[in-house]
C-alpha atoms as a PDB file:
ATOM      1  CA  UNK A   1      25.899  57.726 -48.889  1.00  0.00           C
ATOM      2  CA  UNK A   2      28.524  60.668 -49.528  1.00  0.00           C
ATOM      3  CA  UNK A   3      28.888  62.807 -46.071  1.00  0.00           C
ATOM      4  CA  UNK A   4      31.506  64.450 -44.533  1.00  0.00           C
ATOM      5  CA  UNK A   5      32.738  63.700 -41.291  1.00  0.00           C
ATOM      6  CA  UNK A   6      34.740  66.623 -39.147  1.00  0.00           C
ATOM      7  CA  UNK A   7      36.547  65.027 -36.591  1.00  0.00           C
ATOM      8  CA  UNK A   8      36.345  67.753 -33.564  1.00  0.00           C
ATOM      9  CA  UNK A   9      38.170  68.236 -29.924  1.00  0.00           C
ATOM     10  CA  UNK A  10      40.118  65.087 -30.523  1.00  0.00           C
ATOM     11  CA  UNK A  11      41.850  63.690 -27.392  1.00  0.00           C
ATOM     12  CA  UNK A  12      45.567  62.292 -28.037  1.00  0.00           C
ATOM     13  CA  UNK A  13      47.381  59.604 -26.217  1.00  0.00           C
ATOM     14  CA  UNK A  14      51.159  60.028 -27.394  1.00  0.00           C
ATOM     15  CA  UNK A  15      53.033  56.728 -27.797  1.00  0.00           C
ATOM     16  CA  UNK A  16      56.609  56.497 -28.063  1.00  0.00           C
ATOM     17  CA  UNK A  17      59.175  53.489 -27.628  1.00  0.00           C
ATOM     18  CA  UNK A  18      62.729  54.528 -26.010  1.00  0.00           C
ATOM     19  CA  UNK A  19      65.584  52.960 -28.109  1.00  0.00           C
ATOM     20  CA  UNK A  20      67.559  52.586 -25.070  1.00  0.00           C
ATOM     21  CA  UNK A  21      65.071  50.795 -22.886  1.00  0.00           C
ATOM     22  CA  UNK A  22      67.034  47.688 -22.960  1.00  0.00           C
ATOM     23  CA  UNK A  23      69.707  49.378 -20.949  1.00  0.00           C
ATOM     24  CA  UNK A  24      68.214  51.482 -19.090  1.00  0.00           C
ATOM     25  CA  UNK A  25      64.958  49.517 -17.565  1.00  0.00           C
ATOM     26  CA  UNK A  26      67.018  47.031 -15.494  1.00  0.00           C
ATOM     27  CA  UNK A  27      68.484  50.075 -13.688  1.00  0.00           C
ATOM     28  CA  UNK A  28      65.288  51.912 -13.704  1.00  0.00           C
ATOM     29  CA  UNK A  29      63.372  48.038 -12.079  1.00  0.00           C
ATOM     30  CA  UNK A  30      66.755  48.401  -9.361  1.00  0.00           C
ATOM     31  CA  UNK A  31      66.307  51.726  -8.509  1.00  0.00           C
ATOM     32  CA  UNK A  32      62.225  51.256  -7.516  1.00  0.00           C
ATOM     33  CA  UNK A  33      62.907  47.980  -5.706  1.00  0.00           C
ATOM     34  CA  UNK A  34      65.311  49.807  -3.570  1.00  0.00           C
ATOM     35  CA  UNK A  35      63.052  52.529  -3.072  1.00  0.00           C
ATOM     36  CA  UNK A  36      60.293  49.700  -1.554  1.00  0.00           C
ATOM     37  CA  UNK A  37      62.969  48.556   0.619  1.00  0.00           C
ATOM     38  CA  UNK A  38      63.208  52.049   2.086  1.00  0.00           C
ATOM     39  CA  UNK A  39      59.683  52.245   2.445  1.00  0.00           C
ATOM     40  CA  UNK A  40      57.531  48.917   1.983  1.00  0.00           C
ATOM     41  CA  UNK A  41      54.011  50.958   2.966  1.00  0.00           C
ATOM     42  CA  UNK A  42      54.568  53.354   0.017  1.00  0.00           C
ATOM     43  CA  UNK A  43      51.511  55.630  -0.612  1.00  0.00           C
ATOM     44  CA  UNK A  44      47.634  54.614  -1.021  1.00  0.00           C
ATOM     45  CA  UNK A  45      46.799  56.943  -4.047  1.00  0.00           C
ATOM     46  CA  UNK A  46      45.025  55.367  -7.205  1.00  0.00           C
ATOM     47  CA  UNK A  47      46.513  51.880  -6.466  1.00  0.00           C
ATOM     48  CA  UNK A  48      44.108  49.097  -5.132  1.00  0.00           C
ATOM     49  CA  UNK A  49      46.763  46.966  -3.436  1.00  0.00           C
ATOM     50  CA  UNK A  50      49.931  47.847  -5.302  1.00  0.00           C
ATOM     51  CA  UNK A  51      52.573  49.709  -3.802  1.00  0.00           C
ATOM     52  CA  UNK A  52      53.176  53.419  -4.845  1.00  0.00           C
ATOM     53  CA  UNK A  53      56.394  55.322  -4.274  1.00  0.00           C
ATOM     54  CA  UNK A  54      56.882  58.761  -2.709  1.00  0.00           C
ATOM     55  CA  UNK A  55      57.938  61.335  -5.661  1.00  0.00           C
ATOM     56  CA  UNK A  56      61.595  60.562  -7.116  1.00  0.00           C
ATOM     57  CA  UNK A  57      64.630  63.350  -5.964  1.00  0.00           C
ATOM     58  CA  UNK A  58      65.121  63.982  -9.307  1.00  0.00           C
ATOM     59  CA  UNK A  59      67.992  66.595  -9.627  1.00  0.00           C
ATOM     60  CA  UNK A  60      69.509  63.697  -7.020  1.00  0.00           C
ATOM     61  CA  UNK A  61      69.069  60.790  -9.483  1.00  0.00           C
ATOM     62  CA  UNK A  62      71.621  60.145 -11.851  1.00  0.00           C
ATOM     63  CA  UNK A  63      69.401  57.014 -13.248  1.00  0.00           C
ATOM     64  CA  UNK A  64      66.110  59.435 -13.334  1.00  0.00           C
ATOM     65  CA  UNK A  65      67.886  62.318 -15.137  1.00  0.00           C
ATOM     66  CA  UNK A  66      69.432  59.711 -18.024  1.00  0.00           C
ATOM     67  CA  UNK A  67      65.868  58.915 -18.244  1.00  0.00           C
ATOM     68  CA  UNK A  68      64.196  62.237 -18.605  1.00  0.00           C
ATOM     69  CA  UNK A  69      66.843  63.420 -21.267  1.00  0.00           C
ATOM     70  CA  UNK A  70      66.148  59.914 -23.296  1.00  0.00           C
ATOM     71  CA  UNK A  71      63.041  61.381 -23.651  1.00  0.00           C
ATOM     72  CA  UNK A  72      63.429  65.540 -24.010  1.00  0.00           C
ATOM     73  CA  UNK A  73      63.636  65.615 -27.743  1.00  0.00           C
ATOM     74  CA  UNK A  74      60.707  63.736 -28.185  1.00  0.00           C
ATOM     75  CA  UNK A  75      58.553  66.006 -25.511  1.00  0.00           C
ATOM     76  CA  UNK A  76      59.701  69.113 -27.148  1.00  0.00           C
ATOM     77  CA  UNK A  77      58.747  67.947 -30.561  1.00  0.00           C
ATOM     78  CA  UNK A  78      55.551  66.875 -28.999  1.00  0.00           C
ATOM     79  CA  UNK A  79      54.756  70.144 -27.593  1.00  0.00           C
ATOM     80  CA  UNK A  80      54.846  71.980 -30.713  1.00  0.00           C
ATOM     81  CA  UNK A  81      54.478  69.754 -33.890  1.00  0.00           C
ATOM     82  CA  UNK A  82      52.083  67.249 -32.021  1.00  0.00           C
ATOM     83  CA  UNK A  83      49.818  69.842 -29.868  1.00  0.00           C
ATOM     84  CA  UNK A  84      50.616  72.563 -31.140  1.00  0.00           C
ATOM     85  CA  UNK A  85      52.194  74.618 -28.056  1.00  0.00           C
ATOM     86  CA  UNK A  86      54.619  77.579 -27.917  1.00  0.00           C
ATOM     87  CA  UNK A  87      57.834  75.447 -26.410  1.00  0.00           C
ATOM     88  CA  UNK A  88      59.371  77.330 -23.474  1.00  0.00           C
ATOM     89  CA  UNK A  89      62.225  75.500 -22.615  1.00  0.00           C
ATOM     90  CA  UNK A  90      63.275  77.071 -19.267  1.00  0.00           C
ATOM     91  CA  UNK A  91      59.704  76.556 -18.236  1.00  0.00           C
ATOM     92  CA  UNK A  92      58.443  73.254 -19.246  1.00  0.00           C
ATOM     93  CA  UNK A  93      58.919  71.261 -16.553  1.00  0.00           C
ATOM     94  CA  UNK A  94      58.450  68.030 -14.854  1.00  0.00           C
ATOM     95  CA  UNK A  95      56.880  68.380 -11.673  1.00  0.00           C
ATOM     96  CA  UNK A  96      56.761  64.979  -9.664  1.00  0.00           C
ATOM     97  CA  UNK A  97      57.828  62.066 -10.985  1.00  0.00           C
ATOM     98  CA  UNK A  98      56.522  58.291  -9.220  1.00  0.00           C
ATOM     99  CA  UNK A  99      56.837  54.451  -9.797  1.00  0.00           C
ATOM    100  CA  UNK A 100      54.090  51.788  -8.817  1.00  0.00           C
ATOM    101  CA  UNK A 101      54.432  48.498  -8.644  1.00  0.00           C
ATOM    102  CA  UNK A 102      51.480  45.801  -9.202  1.00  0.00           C
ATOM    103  CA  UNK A 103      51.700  42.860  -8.078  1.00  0.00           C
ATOM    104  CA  UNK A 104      49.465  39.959  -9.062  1.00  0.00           C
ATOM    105  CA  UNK A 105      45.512  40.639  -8.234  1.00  0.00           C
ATOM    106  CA  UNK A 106      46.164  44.483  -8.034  1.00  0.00           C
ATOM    107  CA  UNK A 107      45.381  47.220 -10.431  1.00  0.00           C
ATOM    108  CA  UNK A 108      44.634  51.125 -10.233  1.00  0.00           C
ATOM    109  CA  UNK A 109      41.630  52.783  -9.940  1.00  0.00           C
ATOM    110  CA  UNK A 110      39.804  55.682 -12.422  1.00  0.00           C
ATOM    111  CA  UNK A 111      41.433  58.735 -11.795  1.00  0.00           C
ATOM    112  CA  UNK A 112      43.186  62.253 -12.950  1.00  0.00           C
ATOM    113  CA  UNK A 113      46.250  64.198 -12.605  1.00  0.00           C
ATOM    114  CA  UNK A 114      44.839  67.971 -11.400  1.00  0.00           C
ATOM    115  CA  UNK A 115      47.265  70.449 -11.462  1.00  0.00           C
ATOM    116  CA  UNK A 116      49.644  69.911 -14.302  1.00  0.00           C
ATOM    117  CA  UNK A 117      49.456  70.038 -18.675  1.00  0.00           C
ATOM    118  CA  UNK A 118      50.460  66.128 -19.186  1.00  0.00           C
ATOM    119  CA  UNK A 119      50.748  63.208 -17.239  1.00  0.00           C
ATOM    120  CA  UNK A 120      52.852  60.418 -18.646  1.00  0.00           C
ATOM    121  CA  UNK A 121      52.991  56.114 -18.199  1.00  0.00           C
ATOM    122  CA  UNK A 122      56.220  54.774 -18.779  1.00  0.00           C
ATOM    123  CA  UNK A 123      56.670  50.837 -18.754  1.00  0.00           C
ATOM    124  CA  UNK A 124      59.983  49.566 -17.077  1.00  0.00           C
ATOM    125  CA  UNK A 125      58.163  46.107 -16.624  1.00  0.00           C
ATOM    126  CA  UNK A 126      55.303  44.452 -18.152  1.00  0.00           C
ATOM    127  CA  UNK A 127      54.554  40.776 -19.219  1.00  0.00           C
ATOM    128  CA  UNK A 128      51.126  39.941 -20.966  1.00  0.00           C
ATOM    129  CA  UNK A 129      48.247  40.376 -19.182  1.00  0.00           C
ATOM    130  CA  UNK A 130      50.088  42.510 -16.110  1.00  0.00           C
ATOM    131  CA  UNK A 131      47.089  44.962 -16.530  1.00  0.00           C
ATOM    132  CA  UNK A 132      46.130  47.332 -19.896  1.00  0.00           C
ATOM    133  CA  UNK A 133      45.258  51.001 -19.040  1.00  0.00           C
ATOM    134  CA  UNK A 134      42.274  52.385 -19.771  1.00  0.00           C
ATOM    135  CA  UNK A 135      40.975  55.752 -21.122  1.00  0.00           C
ATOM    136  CA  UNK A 136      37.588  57.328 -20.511  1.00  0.00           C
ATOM    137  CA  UNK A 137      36.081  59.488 -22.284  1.00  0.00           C
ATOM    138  CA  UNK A 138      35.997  63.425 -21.332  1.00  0.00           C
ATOM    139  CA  UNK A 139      32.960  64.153 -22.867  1.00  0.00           C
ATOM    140  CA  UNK A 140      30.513  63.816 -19.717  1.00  0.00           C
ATOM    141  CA  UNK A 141      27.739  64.681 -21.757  1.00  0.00           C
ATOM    142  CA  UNK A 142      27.915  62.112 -23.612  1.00  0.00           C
ATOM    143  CA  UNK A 143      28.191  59.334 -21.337  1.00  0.00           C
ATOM    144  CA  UNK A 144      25.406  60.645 -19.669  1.00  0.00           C
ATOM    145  CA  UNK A 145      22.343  58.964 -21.620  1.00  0.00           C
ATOM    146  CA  UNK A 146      23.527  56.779 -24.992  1.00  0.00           C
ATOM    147  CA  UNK A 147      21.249  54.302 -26.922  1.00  0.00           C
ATOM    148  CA  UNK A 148      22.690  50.908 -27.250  1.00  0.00           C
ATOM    149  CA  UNK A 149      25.765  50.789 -29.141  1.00  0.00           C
ATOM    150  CA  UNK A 150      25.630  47.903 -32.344  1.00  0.00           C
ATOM    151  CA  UNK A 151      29.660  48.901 -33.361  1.00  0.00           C
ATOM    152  CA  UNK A 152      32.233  50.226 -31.475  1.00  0.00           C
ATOM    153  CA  UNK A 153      34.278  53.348 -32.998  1.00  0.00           C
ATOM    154  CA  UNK A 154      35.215  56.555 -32.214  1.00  0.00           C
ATOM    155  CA  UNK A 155      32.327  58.105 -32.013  1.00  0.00           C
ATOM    156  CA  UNK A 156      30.397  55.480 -29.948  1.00  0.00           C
ATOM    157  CA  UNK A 157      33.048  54.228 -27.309  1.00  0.00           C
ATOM    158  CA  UNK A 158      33.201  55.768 -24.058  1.00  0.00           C
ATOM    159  CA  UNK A 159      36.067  53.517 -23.059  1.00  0.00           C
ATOM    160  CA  UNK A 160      39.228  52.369 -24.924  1.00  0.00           C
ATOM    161  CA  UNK A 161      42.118  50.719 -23.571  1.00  0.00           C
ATOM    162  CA  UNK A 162      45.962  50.278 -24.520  1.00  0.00           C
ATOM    163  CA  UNK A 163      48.112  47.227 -23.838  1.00  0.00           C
ATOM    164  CA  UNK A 164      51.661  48.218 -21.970  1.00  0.00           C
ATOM    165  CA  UNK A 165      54.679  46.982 -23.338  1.00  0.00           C
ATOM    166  CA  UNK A 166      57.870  47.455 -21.951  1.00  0.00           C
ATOM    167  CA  UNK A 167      59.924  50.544 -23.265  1.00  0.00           C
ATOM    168  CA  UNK A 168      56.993  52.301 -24.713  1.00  0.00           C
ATOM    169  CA  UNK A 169      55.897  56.212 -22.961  1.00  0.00           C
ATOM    170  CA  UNK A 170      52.493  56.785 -23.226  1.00  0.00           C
ATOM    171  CA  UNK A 171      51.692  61.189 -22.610  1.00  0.00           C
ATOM    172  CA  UNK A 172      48.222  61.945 -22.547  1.00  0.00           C
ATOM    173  CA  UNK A 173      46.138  65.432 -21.448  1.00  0.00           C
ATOM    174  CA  UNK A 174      46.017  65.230 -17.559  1.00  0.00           C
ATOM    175  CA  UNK A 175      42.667  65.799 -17.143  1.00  0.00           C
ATOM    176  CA  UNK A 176      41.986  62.471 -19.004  1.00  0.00           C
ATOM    177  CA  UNK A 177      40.560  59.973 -16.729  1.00  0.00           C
ATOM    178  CA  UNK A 178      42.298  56.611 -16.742  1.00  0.00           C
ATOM    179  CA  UNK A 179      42.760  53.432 -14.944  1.00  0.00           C
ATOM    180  CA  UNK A 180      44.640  50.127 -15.106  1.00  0.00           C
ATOM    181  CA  UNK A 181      43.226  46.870 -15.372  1.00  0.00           C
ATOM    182  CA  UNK A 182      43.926  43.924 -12.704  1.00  0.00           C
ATOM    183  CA  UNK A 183      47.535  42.292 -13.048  1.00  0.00           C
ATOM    184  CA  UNK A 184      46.550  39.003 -13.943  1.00  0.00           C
ATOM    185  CA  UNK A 185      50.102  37.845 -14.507  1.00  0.00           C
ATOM    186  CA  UNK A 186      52.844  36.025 -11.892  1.00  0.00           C
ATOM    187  CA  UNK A 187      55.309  39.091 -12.979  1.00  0.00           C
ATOM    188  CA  UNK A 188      55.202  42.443 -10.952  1.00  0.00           C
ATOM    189  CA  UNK A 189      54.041  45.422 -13.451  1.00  0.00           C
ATOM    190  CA  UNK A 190      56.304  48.300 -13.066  1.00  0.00           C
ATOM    191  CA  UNK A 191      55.539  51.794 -14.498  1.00  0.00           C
ATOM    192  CA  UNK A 192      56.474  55.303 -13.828  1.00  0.00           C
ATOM    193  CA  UNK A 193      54.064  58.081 -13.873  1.00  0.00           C
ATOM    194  CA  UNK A 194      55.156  61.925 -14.249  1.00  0.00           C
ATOM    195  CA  UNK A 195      53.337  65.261 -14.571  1.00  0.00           C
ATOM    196  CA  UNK A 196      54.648  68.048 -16.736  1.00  0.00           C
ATOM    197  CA  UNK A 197      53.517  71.578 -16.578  1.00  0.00           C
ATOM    198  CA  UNK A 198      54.336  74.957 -18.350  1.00  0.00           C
ATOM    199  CA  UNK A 199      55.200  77.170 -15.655  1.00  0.00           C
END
């Protein structure tokens, strides 16, 4: 049949792979294994038995701020070509920035980010099957009552997920709920998490 289909209120997940991340995620794994040697409890937040740091000292960091400026050009651009924003550089800003680490059997639970524009994954270590993340839809409404769902697209899924792989950022609306899926590998899964806000 001929239709038209308008695609509204879409929800984006941003996913970009840093050309550098062969350097710089062996310093990046060093720096978080020191930082559980400081402090082996870490913090219970979304993590069902991994360990979560406390937030980095960023301006302190000389590994943290070659990280965050491997990235700026692509944030800015994303900003304005990709959402559309007015880019205020002076205040665009991260606001915490945090590593967890999951170790085999552990995994994250459903969650948000309150309090900031865009929250960010970024995967310093990953092997296959460490754990995929996993979006939920927004649209509470919708989840609410469904019929039974024959094929899964856009329109039908309430749940999608996204595979890590090491050197790829992943920036996504903060109020999008997300988890991440059991580490079912013998490798620790390493990612750092960020919030950025428009002040």
């Amino acid at each position: 049949m001929n239709y038209k289909t308008h695609r509204l209120f879409s929800v984006p997940v941003f996913e970009y792979r840093l050309e550098n991340y062969q350097i710089i995620n062996p310093e990046l794994e060093k720096y978080i294994y020191d930082l559980r040697e400081k402090n082996t409890q870490g913090l219970k937040r979304s993590n069902a038995g991994g360990w979560h740091s406390d937030f980095f000292d960023i301006q302190k960091t000389p590994i943290i701020q070659q990280f965050i400026n491997s990235k700026s050009k692509f944030i800015q651009n994303l900003i304005t070509e990709g959402l559309g924003w007015k880019f205020f550089p002076k205040k665009t800003q991260i606001i915490n920035m945090w590593a967890i680490i999951n170790q085999k059997k552990t995994f994250n639970i459903r969650h948000n980010h309150p309090n900031s524009l865009l929250s960010a994954a970024y995967y310093v270590k990953c092997e296959k099957n460490s754990g995929a993340i996993f979006f939920y839809d927004p649209k509470e409404a919708k989840v609410m009552r469904k019929p039974i769902v024959e094929k899964f697209n856009d329109f039908s899924a309430d749940v999608t997920k996204i595979e890590p792989l090491e050197g790829n950022l992943l920036i996504f609306p903060s109020y999008l709920y997300h988890s991440v899926g059991e580490n079912l590998s013998n490798s620790d899964r390493i990612v750092i998490s960020f919030n950025l806000d428009i002040r």
